[in-house]
N, C-alpha and C. Protein backbone atom coordinates (compact mmCIF):
# COMPACT_ATOMS: atom_id res chain seq x y z
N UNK A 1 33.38 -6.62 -48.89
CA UNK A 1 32.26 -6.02 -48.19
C UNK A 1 32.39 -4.49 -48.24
N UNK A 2 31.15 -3.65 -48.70
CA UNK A 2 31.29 -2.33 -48.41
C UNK A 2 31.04 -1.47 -47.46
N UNK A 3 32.08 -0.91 -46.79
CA UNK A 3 31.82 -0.66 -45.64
C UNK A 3 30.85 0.91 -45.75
N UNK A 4 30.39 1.25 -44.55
CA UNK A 4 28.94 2.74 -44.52
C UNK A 4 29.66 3.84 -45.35
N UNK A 5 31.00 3.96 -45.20
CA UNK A 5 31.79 5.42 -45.22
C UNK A 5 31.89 5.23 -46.76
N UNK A 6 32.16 3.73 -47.24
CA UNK A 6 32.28 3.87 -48.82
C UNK A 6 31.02 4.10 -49.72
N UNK A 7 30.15 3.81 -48.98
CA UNK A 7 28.54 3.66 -49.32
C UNK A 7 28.13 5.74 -49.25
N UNK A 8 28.30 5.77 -47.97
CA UNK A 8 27.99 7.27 -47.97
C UNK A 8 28.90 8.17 -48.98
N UNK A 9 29.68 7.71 -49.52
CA UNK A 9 30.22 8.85 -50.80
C UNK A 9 30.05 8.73 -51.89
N UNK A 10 29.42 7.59 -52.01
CA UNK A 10 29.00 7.06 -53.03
C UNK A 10 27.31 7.31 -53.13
N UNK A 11 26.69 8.12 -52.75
CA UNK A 11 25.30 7.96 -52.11
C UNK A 11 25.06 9.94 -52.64
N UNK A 12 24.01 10.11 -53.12
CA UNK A 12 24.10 11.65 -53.63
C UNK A 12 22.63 12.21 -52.71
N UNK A 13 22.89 12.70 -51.94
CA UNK A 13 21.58 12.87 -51.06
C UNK A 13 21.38 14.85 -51.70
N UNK A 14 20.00 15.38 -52.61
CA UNK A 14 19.78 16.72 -52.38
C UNK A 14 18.77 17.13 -52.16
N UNK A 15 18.48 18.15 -50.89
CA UNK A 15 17.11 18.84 -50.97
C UNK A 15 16.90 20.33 -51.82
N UNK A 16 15.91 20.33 -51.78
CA UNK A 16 15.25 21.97 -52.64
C UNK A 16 13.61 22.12 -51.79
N UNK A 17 14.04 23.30 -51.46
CA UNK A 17 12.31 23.57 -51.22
C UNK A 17 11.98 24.84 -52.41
N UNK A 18 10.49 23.80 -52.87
CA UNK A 18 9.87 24.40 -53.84
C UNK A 18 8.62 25.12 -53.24
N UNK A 19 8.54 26.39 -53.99
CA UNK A 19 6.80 27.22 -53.95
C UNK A 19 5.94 26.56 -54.46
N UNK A 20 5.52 25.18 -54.04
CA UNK A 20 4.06 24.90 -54.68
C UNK A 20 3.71 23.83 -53.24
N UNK A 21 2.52 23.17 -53.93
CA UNK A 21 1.92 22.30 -52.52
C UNK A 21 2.71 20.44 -52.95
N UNK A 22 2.92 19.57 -52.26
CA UNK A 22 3.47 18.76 -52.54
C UNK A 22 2.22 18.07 -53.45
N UNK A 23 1.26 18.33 -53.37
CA UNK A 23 0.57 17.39 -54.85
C UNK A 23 0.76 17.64 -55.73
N UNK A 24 1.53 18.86 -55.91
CA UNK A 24 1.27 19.79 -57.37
C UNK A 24 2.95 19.28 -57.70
N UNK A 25 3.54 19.03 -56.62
CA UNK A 25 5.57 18.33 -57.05
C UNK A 25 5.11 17.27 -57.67
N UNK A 26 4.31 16.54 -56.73
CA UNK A 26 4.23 15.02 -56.83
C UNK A 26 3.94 14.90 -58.34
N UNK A 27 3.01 15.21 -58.93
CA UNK A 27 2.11 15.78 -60.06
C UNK A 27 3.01 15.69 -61.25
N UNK A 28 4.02 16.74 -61.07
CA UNK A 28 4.74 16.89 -62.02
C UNK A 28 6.15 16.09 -61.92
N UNK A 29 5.78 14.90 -61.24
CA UNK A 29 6.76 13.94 -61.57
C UNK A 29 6.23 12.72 -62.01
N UNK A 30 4.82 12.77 -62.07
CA UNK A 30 3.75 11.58 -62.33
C UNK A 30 3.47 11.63 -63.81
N UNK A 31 3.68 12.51 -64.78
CA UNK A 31 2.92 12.64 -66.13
C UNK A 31 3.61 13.23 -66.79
N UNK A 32 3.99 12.46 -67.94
CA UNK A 32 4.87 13.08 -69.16
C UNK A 32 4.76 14.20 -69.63
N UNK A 33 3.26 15.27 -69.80
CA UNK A 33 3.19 16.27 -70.09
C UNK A 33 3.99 17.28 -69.37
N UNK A 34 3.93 16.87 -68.50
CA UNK A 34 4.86 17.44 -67.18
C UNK A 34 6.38 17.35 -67.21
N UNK A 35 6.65 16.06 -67.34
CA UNK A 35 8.25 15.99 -67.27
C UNK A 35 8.92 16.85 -68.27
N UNK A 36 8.49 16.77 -69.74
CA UNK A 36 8.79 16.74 -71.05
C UNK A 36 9.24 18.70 -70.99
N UNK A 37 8.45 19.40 -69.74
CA UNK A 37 9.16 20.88 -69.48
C UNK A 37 9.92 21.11 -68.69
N UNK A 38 10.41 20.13 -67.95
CA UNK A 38 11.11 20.46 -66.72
C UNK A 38 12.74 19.15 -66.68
N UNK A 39 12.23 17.90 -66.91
CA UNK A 39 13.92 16.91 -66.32
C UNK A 39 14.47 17.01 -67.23
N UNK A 40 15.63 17.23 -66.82
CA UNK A 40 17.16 17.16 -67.23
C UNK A 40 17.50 18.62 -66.85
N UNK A 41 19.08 17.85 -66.83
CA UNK A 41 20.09 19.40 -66.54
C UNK A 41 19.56 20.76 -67.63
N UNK A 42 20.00 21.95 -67.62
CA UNK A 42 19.97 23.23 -67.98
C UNK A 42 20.45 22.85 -69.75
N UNK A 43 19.19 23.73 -69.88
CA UNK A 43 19.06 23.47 -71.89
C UNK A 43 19.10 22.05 -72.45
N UNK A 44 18.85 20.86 -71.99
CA UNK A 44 18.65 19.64 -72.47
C UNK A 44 16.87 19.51 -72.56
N UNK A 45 16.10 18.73 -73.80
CA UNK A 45 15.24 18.54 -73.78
C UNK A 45 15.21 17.21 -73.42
N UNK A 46 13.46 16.48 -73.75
CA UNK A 46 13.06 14.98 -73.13
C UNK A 46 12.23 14.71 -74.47
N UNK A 47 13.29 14.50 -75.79
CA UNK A 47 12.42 14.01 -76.72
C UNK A 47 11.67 12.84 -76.80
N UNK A 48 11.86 12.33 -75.83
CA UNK A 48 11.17 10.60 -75.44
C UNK A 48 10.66 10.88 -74.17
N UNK A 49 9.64 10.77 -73.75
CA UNK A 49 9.42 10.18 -72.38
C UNK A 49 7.98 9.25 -72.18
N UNK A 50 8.72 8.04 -72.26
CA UNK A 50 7.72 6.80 -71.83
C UNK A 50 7.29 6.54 -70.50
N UNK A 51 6.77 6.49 -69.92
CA UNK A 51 5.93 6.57 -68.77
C UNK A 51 4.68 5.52 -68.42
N UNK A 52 5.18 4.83 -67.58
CA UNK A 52 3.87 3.64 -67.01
C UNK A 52 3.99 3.64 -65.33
N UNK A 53 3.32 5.09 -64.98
CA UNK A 53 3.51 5.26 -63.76
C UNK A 53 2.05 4.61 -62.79
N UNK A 54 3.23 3.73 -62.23
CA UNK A 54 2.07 2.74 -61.38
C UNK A 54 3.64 1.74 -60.66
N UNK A 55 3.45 1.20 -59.48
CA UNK A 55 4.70 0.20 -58.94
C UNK A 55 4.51 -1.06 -60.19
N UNK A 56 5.28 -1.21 -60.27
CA UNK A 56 5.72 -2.17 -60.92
C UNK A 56 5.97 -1.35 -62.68
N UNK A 57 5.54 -0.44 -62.70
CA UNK A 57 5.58 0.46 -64.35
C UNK A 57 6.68 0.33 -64.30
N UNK A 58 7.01 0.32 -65.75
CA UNK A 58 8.47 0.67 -66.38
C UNK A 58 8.40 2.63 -66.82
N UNK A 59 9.48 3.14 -66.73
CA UNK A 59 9.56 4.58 -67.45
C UNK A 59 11.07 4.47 -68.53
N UNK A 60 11.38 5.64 -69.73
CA UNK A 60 12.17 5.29 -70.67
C UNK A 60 12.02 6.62 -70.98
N UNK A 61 13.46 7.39 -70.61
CA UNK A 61 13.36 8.89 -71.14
C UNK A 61 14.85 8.95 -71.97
N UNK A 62 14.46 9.80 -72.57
CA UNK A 62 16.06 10.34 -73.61
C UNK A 62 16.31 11.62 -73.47
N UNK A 63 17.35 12.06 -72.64
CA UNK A 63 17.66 13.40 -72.10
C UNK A 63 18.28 14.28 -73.66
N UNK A 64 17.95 15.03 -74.49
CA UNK A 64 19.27 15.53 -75.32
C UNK A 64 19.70 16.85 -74.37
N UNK A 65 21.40 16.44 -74.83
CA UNK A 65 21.86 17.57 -74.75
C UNK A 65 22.01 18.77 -75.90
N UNK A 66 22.21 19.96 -75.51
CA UNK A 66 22.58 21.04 -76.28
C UNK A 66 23.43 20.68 -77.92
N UNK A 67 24.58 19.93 -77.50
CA UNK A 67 25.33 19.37 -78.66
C UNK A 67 24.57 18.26 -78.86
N UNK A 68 23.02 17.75 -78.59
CA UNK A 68 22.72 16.93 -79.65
C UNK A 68 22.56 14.94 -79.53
N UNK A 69 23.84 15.48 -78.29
CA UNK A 69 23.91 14.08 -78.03
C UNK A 69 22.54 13.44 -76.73
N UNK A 70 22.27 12.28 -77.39
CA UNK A 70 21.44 11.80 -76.24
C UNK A 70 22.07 10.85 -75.03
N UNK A 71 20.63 10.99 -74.16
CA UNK A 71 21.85 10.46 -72.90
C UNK A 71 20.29 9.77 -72.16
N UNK A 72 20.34 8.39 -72.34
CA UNK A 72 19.47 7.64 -71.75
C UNK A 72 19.08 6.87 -70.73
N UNK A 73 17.89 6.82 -69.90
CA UNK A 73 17.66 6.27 -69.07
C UNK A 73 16.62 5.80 -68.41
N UNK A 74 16.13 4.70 -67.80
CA UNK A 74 15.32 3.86 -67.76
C UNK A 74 15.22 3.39 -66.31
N UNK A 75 14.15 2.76 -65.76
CA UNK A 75 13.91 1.84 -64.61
C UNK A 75 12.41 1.55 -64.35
N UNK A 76 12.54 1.39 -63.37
CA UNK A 76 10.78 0.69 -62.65
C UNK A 76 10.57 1.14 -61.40
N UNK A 77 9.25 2.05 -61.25
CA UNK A 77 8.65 2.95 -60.00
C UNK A 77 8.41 1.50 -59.26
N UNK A 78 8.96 1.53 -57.93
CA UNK A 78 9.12 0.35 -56.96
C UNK A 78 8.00 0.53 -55.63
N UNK A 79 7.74 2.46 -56.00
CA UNK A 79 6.83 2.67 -54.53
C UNK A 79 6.29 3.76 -55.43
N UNK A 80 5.03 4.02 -54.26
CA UNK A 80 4.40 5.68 -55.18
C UNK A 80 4.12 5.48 -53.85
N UNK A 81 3.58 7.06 -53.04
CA UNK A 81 3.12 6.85 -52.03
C UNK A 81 2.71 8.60 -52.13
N UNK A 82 1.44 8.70 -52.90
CA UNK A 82 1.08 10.17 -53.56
C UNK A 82 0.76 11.10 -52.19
N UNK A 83 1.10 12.13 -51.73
CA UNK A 83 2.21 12.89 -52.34
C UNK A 83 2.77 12.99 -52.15
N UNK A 84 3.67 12.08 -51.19
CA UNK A 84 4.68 12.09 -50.05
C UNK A 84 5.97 11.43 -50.49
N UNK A 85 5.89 10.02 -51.36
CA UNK A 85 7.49 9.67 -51.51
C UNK A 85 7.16 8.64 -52.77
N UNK A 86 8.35 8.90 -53.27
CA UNK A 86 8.60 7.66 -54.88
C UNK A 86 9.64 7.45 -54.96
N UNK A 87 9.26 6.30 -55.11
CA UNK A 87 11.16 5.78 -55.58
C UNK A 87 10.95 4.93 -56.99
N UNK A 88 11.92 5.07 -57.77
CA UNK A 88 12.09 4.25 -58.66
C UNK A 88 14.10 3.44 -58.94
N UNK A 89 13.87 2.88 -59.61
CA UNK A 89 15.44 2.44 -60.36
C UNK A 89 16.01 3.16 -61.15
N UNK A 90 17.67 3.67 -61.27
CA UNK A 90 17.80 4.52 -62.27
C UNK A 90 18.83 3.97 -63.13
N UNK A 91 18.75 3.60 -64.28
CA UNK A 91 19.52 2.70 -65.24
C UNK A 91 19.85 3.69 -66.31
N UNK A 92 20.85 3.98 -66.48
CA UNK A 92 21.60 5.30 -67.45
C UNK A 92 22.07 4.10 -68.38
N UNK A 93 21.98 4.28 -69.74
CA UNK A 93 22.44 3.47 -71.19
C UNK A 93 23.38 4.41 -71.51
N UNK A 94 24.79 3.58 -71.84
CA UNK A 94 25.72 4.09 -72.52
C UNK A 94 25.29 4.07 -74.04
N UNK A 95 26.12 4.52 -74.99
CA UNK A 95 26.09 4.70 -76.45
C UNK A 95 25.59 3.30 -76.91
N UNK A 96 26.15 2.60 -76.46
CA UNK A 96 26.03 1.45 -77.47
C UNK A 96 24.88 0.30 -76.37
N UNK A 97 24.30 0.77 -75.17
CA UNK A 97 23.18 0.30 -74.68
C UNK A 97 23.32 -0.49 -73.41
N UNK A 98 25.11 0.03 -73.08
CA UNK A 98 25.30 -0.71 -72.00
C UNK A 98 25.08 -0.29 -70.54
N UNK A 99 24.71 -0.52 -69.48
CA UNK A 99 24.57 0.14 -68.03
C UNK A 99 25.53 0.79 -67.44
N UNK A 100 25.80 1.95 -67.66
CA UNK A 100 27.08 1.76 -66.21
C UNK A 100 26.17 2.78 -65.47
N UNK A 101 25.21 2.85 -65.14
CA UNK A 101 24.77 3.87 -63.48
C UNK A 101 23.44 2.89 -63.33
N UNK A 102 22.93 2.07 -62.60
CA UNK A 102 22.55 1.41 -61.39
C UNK A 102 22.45 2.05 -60.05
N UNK A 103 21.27 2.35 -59.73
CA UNK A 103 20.88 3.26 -58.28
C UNK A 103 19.18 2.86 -58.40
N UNK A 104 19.34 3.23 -56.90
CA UNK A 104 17.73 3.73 -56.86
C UNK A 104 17.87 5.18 -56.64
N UNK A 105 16.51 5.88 -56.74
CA UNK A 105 16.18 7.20 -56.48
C UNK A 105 14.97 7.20 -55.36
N UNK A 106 15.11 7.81 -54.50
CA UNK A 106 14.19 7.96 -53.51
C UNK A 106 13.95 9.18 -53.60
N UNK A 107 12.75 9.83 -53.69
CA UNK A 107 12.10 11.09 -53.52
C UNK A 107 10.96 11.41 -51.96
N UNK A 108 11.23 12.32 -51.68
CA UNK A 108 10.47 12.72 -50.39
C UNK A 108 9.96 13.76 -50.74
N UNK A 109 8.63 13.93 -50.49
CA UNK A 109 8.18 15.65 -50.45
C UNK A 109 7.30 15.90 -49.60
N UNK A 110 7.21 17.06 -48.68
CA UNK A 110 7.61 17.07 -47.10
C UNK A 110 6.78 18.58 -47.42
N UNK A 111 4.99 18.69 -46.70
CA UNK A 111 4.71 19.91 -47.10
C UNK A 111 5.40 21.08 -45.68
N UNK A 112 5.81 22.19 -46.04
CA UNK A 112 6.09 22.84 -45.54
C UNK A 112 5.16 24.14 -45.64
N UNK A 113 4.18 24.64 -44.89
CA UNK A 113 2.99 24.94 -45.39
C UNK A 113 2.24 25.25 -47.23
N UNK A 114 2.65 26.16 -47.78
CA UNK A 114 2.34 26.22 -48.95
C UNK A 114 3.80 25.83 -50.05
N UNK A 115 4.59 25.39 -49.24
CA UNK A 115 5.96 24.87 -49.85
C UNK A 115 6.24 23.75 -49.54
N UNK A 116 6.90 22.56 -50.43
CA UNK A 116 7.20 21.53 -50.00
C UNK A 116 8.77 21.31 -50.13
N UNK A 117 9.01 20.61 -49.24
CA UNK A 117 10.89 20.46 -49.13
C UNK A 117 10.77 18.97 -49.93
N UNK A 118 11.51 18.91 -51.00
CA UNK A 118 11.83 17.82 -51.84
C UNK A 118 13.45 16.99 -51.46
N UNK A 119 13.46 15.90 -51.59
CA UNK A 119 14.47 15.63 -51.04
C UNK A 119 14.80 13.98 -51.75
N UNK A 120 15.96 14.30 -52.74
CA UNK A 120 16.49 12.91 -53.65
C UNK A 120 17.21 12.16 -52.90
N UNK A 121 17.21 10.99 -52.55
CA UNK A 121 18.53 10.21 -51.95
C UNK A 121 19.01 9.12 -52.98
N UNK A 122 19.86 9.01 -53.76
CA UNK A 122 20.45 8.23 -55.23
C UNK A 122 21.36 7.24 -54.49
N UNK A 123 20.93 6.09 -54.54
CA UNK A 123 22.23 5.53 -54.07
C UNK A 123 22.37 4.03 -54.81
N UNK A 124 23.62 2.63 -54.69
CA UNK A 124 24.97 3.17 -54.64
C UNK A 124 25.56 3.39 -55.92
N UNK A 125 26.00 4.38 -56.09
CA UNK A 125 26.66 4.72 -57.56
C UNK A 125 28.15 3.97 -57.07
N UNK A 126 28.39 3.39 -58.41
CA UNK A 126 29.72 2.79 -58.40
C UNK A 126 30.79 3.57 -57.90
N UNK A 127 30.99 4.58 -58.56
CA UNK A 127 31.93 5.38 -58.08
C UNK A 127 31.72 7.12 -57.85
N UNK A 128 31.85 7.78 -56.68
CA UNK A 128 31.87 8.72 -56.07
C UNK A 128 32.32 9.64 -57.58
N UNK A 129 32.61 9.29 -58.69
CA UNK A 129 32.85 10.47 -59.89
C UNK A 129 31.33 10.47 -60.66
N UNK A 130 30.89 9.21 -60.36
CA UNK A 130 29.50 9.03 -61.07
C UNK A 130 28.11 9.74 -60.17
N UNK A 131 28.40 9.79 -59.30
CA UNK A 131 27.81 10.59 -58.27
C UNK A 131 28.04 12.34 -58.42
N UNK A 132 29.24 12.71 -58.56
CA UNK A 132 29.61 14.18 -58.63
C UNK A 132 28.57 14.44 -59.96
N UNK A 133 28.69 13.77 -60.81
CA UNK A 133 27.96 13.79 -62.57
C UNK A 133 26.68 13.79 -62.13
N UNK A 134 26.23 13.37 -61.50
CA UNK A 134 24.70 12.99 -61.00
C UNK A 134 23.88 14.21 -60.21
N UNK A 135 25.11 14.97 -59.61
CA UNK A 135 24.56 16.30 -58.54
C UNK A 135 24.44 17.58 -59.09
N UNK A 136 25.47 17.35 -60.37
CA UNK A 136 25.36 18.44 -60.92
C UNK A 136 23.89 18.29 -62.09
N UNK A 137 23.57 17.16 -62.33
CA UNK A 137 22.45 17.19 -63.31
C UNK A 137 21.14 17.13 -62.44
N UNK A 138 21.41 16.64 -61.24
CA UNK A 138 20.14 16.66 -60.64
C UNK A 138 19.38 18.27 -60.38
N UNK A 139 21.09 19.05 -59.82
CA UNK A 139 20.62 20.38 -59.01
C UNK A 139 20.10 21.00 -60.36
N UNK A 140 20.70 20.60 -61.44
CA UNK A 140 20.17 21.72 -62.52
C UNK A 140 18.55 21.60 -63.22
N UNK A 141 18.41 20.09 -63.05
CA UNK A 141 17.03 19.65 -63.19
C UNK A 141 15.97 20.07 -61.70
N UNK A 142 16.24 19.84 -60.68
CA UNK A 142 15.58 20.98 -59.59
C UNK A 142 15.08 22.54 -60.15
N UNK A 143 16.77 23.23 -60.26
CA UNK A 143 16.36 24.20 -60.79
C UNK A 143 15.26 24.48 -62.06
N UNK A 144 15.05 24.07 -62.76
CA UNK A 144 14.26 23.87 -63.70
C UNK A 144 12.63 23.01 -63.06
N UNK A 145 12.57 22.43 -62.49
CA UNK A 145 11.63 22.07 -61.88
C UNK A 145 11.00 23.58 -61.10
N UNK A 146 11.89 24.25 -60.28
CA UNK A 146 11.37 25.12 -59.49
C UNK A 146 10.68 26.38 -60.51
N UNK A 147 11.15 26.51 -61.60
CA UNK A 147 10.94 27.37 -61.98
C UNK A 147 9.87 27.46 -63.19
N UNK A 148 9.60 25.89 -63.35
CA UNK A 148 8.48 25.82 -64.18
C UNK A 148 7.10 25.58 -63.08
N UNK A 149 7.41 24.86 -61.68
CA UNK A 149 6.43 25.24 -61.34
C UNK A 149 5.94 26.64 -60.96
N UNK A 150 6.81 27.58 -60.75
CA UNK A 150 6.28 29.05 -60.59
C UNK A 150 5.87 29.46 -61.40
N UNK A 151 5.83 29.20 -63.08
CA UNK A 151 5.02 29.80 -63.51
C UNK A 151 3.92 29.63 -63.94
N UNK A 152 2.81 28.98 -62.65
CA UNK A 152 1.50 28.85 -62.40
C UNK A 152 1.11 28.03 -63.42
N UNK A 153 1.80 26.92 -64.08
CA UNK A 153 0.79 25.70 -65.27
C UNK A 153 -0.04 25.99 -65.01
């Protein structure tokens, strides 16, 4: 049985408040044209991004990194609740197509007058090292989020 304390370190909770209105976050997490400038960590592109955003849709993105290598991942939007919260499944493919990261992703976006506070809760990652890997790609994909929405699409 897993007890809360093993669950909570295992659990990657981050907020960011962004300069835009939460339809305009929501927005650019809803449509590939959108994603394809902004997810993934710092200097990785989204040479794939499949997208069937609706509950029950499947999505299928391929993060590259800098050296080239791809780094894949997949699931099914479980909620939409425009513009306020989404969650989907997050299924990371190893090299040869096997799972090892299993989570959901919960998204919140919370208007704060002309800013909205965004807020990921990832949870349970197997292990609290797969989680550390996860915070650092998330905060860097935030960052990149924040900064493509400032420049007024």
């Amino acid at each position: 049985m897993t007890s809360p304390i093993d669950t909570a370190e295992r659990t990657l909770i981050l907020s960011r408040v962004l300069n835009a209105p939460s339809s305009l976050v929501f927005e650019a997490w809803s449509k590939p044209q959108h994603l394809v400038q902004w997810f993934g960590p710092t200097d990785f592109t989204l040479p794939h991004c499949e997208q069937d955003f609706r509950v029950g849709g499947k999505y299928r993105f391929c993060m590259r990194a800098p050296d080239g290598s791809d780094h894949w991942v997949r699931g099914e939007y479980t909620h939409i609740d425009e513009p306020a919260r989404l969650v989907f499944t997050w299924l990371r493919e190893g090299a040869e197509g096997e799972i090892w990261c299993d989570t959901v992703v919960s998204l919140t976006f919370e208007e704060r007058g002309k800013k909205t506070l965004m807020t990921l809760n990832q949870t349970t990652f197997a292990t609290s090292a797969h989680r550390e890997e996860h915070n650092g790609g998330w905060s860097e994909c935030f960052e990149r989020l924040a900064k493509y929405l400032g420049t007024g699409r």
